[in-house]
C-alpha atoms as a PDB file:
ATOM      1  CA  UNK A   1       0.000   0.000   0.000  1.00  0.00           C
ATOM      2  CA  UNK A   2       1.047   3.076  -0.666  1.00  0.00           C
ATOM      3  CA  UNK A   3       1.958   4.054   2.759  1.00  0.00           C
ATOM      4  CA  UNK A   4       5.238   3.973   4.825  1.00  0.00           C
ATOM      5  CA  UNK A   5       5.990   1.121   1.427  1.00  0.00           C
ATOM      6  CA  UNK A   6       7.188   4.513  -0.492  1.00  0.00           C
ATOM      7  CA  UNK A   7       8.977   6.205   2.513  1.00  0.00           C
ATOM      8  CA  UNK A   8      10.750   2.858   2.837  1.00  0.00           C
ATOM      9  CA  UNK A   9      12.068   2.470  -0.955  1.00  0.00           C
ATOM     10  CA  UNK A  10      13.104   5.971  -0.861  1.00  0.00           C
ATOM     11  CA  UNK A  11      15.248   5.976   2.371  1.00  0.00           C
ATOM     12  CA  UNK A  12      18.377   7.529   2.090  1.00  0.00           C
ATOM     13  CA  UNK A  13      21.095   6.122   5.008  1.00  0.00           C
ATOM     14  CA  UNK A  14      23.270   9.158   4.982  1.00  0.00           C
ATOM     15  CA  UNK A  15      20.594  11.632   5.229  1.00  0.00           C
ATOM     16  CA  UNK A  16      19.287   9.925   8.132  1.00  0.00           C
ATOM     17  CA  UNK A  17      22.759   9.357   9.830  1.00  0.00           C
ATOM     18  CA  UNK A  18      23.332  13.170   9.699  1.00  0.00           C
ATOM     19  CA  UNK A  19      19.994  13.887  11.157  1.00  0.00           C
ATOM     20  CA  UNK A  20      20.224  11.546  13.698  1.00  0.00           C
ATOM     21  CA  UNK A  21      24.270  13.110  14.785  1.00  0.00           C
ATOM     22  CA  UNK A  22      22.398  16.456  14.289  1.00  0.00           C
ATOM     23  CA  UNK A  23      19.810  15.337  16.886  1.00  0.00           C
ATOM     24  CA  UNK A  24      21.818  13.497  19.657  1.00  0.00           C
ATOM     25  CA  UNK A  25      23.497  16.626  19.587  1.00  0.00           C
ATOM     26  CA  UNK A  26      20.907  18.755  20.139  1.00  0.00           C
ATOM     27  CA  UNK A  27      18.617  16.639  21.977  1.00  0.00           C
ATOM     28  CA  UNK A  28      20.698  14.095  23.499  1.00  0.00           C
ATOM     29  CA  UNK A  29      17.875  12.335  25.805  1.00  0.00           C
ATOM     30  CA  UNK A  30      15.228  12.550  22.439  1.00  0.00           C
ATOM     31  CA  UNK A  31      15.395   8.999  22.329  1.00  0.00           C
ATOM     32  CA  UNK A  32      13.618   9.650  19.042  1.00  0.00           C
ATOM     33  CA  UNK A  33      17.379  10.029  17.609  1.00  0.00           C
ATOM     34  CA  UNK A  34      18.947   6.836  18.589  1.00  0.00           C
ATOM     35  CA  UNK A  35      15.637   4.955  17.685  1.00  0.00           C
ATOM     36  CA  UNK A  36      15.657   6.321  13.972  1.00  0.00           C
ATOM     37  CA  UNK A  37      19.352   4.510  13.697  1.00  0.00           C
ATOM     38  CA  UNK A  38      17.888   1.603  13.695  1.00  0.00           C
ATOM     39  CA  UNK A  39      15.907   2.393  10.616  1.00  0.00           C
ATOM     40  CA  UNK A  40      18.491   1.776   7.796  1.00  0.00           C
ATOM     41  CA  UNK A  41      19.344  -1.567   9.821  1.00  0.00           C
ATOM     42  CA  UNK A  42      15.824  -2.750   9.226  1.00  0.00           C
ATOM     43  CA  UNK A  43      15.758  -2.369   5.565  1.00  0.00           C
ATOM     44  CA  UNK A  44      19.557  -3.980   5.419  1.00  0.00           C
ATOM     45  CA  UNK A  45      18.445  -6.929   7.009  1.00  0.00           C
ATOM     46  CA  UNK A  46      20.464  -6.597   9.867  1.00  0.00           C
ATOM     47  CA  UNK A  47      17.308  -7.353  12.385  1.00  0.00           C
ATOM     48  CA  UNK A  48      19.644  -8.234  15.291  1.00  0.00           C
ATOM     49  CA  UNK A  49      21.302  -4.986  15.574  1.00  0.00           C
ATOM     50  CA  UNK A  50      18.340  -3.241  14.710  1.00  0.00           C
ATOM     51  CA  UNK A  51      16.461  -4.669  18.364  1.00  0.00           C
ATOM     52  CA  UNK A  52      19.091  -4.015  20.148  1.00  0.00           C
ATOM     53  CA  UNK A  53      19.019  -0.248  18.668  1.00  0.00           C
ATOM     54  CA  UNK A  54      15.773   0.167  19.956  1.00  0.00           C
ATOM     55  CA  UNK A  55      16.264  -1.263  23.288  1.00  0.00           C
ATOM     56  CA  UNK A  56      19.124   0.497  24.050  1.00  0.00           C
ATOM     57  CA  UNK A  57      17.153   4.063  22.621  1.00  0.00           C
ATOM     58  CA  UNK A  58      13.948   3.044  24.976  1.00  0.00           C
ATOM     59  CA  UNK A  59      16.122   3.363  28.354  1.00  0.00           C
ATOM     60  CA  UNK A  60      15.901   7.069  27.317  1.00  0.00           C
ATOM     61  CA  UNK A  61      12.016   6.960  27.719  1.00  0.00           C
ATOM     62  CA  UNK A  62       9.131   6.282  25.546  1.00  0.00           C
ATOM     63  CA  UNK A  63       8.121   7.009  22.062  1.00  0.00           C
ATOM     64  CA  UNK A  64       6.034   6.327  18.844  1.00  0.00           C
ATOM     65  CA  UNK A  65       9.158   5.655  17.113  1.00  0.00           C
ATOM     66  CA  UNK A  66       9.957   3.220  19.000  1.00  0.00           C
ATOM     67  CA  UNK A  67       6.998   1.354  18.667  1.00  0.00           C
ATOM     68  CA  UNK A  68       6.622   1.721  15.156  1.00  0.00           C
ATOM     69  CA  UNK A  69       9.797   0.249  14.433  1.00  0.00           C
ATOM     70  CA  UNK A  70       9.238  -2.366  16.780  1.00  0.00           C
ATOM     71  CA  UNK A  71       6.429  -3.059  14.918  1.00  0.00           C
ATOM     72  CA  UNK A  72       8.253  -2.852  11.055  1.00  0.00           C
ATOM     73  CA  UNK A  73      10.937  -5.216  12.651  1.00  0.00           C
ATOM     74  CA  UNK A  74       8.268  -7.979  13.790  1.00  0.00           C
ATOM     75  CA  UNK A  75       6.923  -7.913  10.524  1.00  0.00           C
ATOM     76  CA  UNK A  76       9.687  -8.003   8.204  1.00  0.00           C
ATOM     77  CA  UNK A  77      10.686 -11.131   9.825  1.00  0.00           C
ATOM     78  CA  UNK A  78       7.040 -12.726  10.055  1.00  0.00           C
ATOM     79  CA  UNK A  79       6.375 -11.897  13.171  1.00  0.00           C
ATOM     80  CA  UNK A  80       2.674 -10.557  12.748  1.00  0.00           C
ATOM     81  CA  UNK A  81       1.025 -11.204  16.050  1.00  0.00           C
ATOM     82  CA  UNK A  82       3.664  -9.518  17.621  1.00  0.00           C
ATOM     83  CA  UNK A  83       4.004  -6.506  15.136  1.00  0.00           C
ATOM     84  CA  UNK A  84       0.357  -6.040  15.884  1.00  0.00           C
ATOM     85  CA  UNK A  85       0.894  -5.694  19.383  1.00  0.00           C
ATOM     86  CA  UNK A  86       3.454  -3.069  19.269  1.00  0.00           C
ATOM     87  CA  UNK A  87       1.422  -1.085  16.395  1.00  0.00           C
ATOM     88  CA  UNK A  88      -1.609  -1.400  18.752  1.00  0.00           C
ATOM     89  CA  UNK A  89       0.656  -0.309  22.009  1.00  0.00           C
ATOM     90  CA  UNK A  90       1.537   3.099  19.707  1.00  0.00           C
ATOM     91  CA  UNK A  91      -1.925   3.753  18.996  1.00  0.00           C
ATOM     92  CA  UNK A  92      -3.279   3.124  22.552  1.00  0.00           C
ATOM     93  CA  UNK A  93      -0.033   5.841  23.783  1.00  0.00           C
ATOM     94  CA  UNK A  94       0.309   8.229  21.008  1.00  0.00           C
ATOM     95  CA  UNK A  95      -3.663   7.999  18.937  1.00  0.00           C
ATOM     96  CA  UNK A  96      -2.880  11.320  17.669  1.00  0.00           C
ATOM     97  CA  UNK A  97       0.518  11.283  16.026  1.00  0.00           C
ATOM     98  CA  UNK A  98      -0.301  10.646  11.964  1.00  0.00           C
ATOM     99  CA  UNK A  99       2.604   8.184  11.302  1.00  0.00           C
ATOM    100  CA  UNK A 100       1.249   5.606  14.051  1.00  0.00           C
ATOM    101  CA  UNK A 101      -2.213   5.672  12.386  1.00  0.00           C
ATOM    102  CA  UNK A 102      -0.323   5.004   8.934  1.00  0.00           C
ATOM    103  CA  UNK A 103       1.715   2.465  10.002  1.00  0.00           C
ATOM    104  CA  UNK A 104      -0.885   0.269  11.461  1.00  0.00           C
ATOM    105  CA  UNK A 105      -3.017   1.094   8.837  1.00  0.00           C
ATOM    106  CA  UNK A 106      -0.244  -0.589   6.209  1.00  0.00           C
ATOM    107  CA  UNK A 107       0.132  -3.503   8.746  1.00  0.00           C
ATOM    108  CA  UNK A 108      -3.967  -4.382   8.296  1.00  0.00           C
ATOM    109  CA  UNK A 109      -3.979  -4.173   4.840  1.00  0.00           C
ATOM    110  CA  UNK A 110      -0.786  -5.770   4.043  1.00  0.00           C
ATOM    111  CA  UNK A 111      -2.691  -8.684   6.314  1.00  0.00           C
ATOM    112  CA  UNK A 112      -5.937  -7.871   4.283  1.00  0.00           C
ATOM    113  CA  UNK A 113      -7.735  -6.861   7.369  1.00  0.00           C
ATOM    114  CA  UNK A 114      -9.145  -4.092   5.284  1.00  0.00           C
ATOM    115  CA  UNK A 115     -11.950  -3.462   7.636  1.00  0.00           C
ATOM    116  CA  UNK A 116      -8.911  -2.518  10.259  1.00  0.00           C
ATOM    117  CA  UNK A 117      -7.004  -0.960   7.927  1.00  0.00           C
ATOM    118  CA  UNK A 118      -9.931   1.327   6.632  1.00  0.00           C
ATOM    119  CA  UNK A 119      -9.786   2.136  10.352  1.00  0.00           C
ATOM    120  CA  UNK A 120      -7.045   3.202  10.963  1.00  0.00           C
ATOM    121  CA  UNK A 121      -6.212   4.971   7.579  1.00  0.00           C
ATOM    122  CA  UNK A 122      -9.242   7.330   7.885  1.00  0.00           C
ATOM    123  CA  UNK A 123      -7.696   8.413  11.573  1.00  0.00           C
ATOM    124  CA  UNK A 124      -4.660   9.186   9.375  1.00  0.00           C
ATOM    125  CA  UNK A 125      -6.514  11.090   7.114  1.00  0.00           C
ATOM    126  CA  UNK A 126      -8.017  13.204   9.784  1.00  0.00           C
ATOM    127  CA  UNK A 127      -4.831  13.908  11.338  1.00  0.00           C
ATOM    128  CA  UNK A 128      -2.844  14.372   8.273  1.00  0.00           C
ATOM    129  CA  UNK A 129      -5.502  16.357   6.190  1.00  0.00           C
ATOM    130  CA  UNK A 130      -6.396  15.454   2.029  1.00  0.00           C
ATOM    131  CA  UNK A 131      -2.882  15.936   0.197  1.00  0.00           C
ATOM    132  CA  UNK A 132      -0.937  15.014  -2.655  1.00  0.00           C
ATOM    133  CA  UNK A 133       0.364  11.900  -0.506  1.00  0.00           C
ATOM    134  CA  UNK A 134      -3.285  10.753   1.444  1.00  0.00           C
ATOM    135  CA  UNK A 135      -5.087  10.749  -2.183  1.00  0.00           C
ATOM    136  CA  UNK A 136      -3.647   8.342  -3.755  1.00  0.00           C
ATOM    137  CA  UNK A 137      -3.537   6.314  -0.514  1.00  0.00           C
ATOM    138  CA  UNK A 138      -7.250   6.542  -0.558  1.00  0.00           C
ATOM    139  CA  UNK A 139      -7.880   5.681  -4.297  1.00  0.00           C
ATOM    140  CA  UNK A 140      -5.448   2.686  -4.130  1.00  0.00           C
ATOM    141  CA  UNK A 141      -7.613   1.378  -0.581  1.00  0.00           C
ATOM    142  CA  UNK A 142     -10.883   1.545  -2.962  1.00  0.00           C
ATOM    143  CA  UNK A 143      -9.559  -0.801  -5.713  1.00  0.00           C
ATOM    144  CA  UNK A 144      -9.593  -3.352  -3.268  1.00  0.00           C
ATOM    145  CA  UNK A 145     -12.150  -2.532  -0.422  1.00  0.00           C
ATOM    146  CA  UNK A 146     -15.536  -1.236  -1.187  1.00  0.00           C
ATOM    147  CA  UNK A 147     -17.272  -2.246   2.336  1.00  0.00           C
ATOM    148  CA  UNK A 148     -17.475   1.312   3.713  1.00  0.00           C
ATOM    149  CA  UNK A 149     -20.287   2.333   5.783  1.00  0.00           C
ATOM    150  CA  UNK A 150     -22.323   5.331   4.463  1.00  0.00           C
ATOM    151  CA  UNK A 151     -21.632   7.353   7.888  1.00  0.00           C
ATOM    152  CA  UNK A 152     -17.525   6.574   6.909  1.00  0.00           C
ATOM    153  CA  UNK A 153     -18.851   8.056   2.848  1.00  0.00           C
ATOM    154  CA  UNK A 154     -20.649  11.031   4.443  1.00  0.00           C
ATOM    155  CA  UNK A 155     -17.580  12.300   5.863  1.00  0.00           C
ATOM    156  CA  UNK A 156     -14.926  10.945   3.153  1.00  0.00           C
ATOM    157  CA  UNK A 157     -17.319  12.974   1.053  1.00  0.00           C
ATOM    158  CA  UNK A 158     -17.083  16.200   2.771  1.00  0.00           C
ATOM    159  CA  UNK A 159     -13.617  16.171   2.841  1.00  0.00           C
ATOM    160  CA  UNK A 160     -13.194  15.302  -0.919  1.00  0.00           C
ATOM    161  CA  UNK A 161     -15.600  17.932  -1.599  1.00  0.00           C
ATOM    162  CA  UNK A 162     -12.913  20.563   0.056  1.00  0.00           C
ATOM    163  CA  UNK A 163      -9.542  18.660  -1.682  1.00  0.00           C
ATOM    164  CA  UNK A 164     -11.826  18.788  -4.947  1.00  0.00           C
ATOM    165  CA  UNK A 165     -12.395  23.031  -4.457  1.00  0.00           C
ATOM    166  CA  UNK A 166      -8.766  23.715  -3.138  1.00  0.00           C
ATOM    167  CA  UNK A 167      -7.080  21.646  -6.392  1.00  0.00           C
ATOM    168  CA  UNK A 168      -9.666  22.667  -9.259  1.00  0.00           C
ATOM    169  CA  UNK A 169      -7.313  21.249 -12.203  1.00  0.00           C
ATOM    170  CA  UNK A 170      -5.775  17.883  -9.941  1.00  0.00           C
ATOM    171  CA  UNK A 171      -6.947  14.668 -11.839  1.00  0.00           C
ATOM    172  CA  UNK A 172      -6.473  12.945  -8.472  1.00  0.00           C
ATOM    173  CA  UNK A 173      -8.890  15.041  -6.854  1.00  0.00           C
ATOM    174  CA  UNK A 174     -11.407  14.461  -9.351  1.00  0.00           C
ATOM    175  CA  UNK A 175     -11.252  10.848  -9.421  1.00  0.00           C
ATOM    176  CA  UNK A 176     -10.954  10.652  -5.461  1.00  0.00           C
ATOM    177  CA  UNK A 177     -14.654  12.355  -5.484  1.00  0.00           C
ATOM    178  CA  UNK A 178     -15.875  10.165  -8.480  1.00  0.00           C
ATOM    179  CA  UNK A 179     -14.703   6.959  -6.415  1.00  0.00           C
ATOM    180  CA  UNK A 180     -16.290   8.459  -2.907  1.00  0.00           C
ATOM    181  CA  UNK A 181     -19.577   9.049  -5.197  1.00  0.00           C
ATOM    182  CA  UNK A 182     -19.520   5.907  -7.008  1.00  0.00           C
ATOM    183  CA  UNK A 183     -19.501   3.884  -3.486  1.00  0.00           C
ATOM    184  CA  UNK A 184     -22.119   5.550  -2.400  1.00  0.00           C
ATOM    185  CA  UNK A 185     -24.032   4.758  -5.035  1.00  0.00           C
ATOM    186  CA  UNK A 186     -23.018   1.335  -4.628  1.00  0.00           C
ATOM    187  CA  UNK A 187     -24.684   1.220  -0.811  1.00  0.00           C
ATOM    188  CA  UNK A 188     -27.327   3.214  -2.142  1.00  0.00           C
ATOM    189  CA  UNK A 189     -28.748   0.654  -4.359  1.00  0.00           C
ATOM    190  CA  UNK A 190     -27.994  -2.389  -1.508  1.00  0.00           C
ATOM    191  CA  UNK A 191     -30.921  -0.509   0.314  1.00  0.00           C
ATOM    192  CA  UNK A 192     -33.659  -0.528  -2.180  1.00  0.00           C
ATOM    193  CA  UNK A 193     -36.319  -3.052  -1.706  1.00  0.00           C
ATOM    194  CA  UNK A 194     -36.079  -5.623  -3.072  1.00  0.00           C
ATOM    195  CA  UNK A 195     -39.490  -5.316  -5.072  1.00  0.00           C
ATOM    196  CA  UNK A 196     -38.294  -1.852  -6.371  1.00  0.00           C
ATOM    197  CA  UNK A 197     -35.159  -0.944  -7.858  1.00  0.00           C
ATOM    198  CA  UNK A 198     -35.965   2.558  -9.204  1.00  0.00           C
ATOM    199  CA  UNK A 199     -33.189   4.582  -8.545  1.00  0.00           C
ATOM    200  CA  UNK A 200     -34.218   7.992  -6.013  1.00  0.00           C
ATOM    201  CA  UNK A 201     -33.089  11.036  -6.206  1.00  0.00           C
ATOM    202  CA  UNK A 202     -30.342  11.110  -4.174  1.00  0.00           C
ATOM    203  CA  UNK A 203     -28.496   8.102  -6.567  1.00  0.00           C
ATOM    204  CA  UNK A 204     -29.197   9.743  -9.936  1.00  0.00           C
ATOM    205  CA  UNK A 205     -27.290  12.695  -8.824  1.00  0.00           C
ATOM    206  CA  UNK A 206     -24.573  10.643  -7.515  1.00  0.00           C
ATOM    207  CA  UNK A 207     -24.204   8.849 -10.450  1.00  0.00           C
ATOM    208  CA  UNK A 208     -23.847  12.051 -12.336  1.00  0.00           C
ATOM    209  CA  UNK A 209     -21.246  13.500 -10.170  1.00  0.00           C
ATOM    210  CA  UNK A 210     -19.518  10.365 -10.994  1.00  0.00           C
ATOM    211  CA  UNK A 211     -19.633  10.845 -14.303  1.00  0.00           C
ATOM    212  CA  UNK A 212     -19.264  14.384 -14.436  1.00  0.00           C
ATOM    213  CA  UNK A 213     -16.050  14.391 -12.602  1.00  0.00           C
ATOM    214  CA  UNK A 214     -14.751  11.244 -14.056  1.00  0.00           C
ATOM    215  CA  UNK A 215     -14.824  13.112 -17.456  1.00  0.00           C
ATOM    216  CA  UNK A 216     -12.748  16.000 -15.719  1.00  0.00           C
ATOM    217  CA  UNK A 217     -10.335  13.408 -14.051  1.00  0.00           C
ATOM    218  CA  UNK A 218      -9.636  12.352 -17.645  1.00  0.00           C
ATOM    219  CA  UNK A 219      -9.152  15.955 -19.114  1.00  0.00           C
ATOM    220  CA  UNK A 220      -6.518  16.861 -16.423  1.00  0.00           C
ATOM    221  CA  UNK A 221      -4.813  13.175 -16.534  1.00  0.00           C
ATOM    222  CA  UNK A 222      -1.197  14.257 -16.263  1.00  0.00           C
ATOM    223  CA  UNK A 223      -0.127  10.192 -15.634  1.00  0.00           C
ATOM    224  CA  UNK A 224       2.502   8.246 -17.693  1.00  0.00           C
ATOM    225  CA  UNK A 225      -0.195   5.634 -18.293  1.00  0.00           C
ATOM    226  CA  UNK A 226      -2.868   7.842 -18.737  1.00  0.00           C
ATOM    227  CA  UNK A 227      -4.785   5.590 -16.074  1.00  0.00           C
ATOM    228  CA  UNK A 228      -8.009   8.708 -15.473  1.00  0.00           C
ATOM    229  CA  UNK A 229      -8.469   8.546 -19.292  1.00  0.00           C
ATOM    230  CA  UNK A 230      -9.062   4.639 -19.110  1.00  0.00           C
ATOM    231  CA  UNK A 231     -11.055   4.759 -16.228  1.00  0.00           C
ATOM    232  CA  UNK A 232     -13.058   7.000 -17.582  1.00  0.00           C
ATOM    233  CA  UNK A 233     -13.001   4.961 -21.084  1.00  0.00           C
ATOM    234  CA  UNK A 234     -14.000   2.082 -18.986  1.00  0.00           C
ATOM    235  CA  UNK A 235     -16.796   3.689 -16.891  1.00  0.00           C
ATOM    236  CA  UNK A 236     -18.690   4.983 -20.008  1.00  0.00           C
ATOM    237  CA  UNK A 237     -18.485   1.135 -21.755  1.00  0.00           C
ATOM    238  CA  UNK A 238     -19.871  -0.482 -18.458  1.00  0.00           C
ATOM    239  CA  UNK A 239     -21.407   1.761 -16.988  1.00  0.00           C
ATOM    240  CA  UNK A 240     -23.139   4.844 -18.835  1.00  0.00           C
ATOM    241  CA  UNK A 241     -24.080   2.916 -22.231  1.00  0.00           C
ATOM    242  CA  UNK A 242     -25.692   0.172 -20.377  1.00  0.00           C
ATOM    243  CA  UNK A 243     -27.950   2.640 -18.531  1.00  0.00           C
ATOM    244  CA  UNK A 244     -28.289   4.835 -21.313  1.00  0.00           C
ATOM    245  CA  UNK A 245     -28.147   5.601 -24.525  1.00  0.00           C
ATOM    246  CA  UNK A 246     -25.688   5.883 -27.822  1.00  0.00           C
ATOM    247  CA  UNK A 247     -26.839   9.262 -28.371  1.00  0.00           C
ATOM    248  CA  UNK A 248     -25.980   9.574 -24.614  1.00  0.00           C
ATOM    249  CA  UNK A 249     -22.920   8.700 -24.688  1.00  0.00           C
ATOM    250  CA  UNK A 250     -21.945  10.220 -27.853  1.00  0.00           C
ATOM    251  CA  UNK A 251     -23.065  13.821 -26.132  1.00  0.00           C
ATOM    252  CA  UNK A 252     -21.006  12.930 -23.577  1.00  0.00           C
ATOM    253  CA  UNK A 253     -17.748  11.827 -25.545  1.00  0.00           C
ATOM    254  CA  UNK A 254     -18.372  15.297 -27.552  1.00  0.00           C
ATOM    255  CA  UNK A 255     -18.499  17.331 -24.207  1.00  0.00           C
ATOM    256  CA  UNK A 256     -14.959  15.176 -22.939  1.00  0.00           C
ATOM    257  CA  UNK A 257     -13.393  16.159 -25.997  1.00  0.00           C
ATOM    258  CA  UNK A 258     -13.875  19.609 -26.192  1.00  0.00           C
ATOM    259  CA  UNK A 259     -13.027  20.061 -22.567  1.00  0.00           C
ATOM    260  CA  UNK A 260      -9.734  18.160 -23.108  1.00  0.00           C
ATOM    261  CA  UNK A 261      -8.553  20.250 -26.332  1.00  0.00           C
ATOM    262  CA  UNK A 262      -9.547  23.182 -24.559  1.00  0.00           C
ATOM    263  CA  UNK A 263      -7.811  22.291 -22.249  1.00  0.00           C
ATOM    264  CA  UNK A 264      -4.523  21.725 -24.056  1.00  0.00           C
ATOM    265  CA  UNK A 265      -5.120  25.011 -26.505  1.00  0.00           C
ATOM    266  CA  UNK A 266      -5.889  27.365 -23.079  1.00  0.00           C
ATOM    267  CA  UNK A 267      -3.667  25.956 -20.523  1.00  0.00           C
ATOM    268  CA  UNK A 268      -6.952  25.507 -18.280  1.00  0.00           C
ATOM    269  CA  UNK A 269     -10.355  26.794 -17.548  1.00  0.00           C
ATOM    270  CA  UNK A 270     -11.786  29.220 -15.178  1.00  0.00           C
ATOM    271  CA  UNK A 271     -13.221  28.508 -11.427  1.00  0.00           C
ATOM    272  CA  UNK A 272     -16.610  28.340 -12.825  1.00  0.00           C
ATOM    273  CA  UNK A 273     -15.452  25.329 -14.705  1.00  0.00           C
ATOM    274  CA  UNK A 274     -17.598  22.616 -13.244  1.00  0.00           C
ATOM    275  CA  UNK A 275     -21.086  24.512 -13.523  1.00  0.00           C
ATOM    276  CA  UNK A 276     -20.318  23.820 -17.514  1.00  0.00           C
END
């Protein structure tokens, strides 16, 4: 998941050995310092060294560092009952300090305890705020969990609204509100009788925020592998045709393509951009 996974792969050891000389110094009973050391240890393989790093760095006193680590270390070498334990321990001491919510939340779904994970991952979201780093957290935990409760979607929503005003022209943020919208849907229609599926209100206008802002996820794609544009390819072949019409969709396609070349001629559009 795309969590403390990136942090990890992009560790640099001699970075982190001058902050943590730069810290003893400073701070010589942080025994944040001596706990980061063991860090680069971790990811070498050295796991012996690495425990006795941390032990020797919690006779300075507590914290969520230490755990955390603690936690990495037990499950890089399989260790996953105990991991858990430690992850839970920095949760239960420190509930409001971002990184503990993140790393338990990669520890759940790296076990596919996605219910746990989804947990733990919106308390990181809270504490961290939407960013260019929690988004595509959040899209990547949709592919593979769609389970949310509508009270978890009500907020998710608000939020996204909020990412989706502050970043206009960000194809993430568009297709972070299109997959909020699109699960609601999905719970929407798992609560119509079962003698009545016509769709209320409240669903039709989801689905057309879903397509409205898949179409603008698709006009701002700025990724390698143009991934919006083929979501948005693949949500107007499975979903809008079968629902609608050719003439539909052909409107729609027209509208998509205008937007994008105007988009390319003009640089961008105006605030007022999604009243079009």
């Amino acid at each position: 998941m795309m969590l403390l996974e990136e942090l990890i792969d992009d560790y640099n050891a001699e970075s982190i050995e001058s902050l943590i000389v730069r810290g003893e110094t400073n701070f010589p009973e942080d025994p944040f310092f001596p706990a980061l050391r063991a860090y680069p240890l971790i990811r070498e393989g050295e796991f012996g060294r690495a425990r006795a790093v941390l032990e020797a760095a919690s006779e300075k006193g507590d914290h969520y560092m230490i755990h955390c680590l603690h936690g990495i270390l037990s499950d890089d070498t399989n260790f996953m009952f105990e991991a858990e334990q430690h992850f839970l321990r920095a949760v239960e001491r420190y509930p409001d300090v971002p990184m503990v919510q993140r790393a338990i939340a990669v520890h759940y779904f790296n076990r596919k305890f996605f219910g746990e994970a989804g947990l733990h991952l919106m308390h990181y979201i809270r504490l961290a705020g939407f960013n260019e780093e929690t988004v595509p957290m959040l899209l990547e935990f949709f592919q593979v969990f769609d389970e949310i409760p509508l009270e978890m979607n009500d907020e998710l929503l608000k939020a996204a609204i909020g990412y989706l005003n502050a970043n206009p022209r960000n194809p993430r943020a568009h297709s972070l509100y299109a997959s909020i919208c699109s699960h609601r849907v999905e719970m929407l229609v798992k609560r119509l009788p079962e003698d009545n599926h016509q769709l209320d209100d409240e669903t039709i206008a989801m689905l057309l925020e879903v397509e409205e802002h898949g179409m603008w996820s698709a006009t701002y794609d700025d990724s390698e592998d143009r991934m919006f544009r083929a979501m948005f390819a693949d949500y107007i072949d499975n979903v809008v045709l079968p629902n609608t019409s050719r003439l539909y969709v052909y409107r729609l396609r027209l509208r998509y393509w205008y937007h994008r070349l105007t988009h390319r001629l003009t640089g961008g559009y105006g605030d007022s951009m999604r009243s079009s």
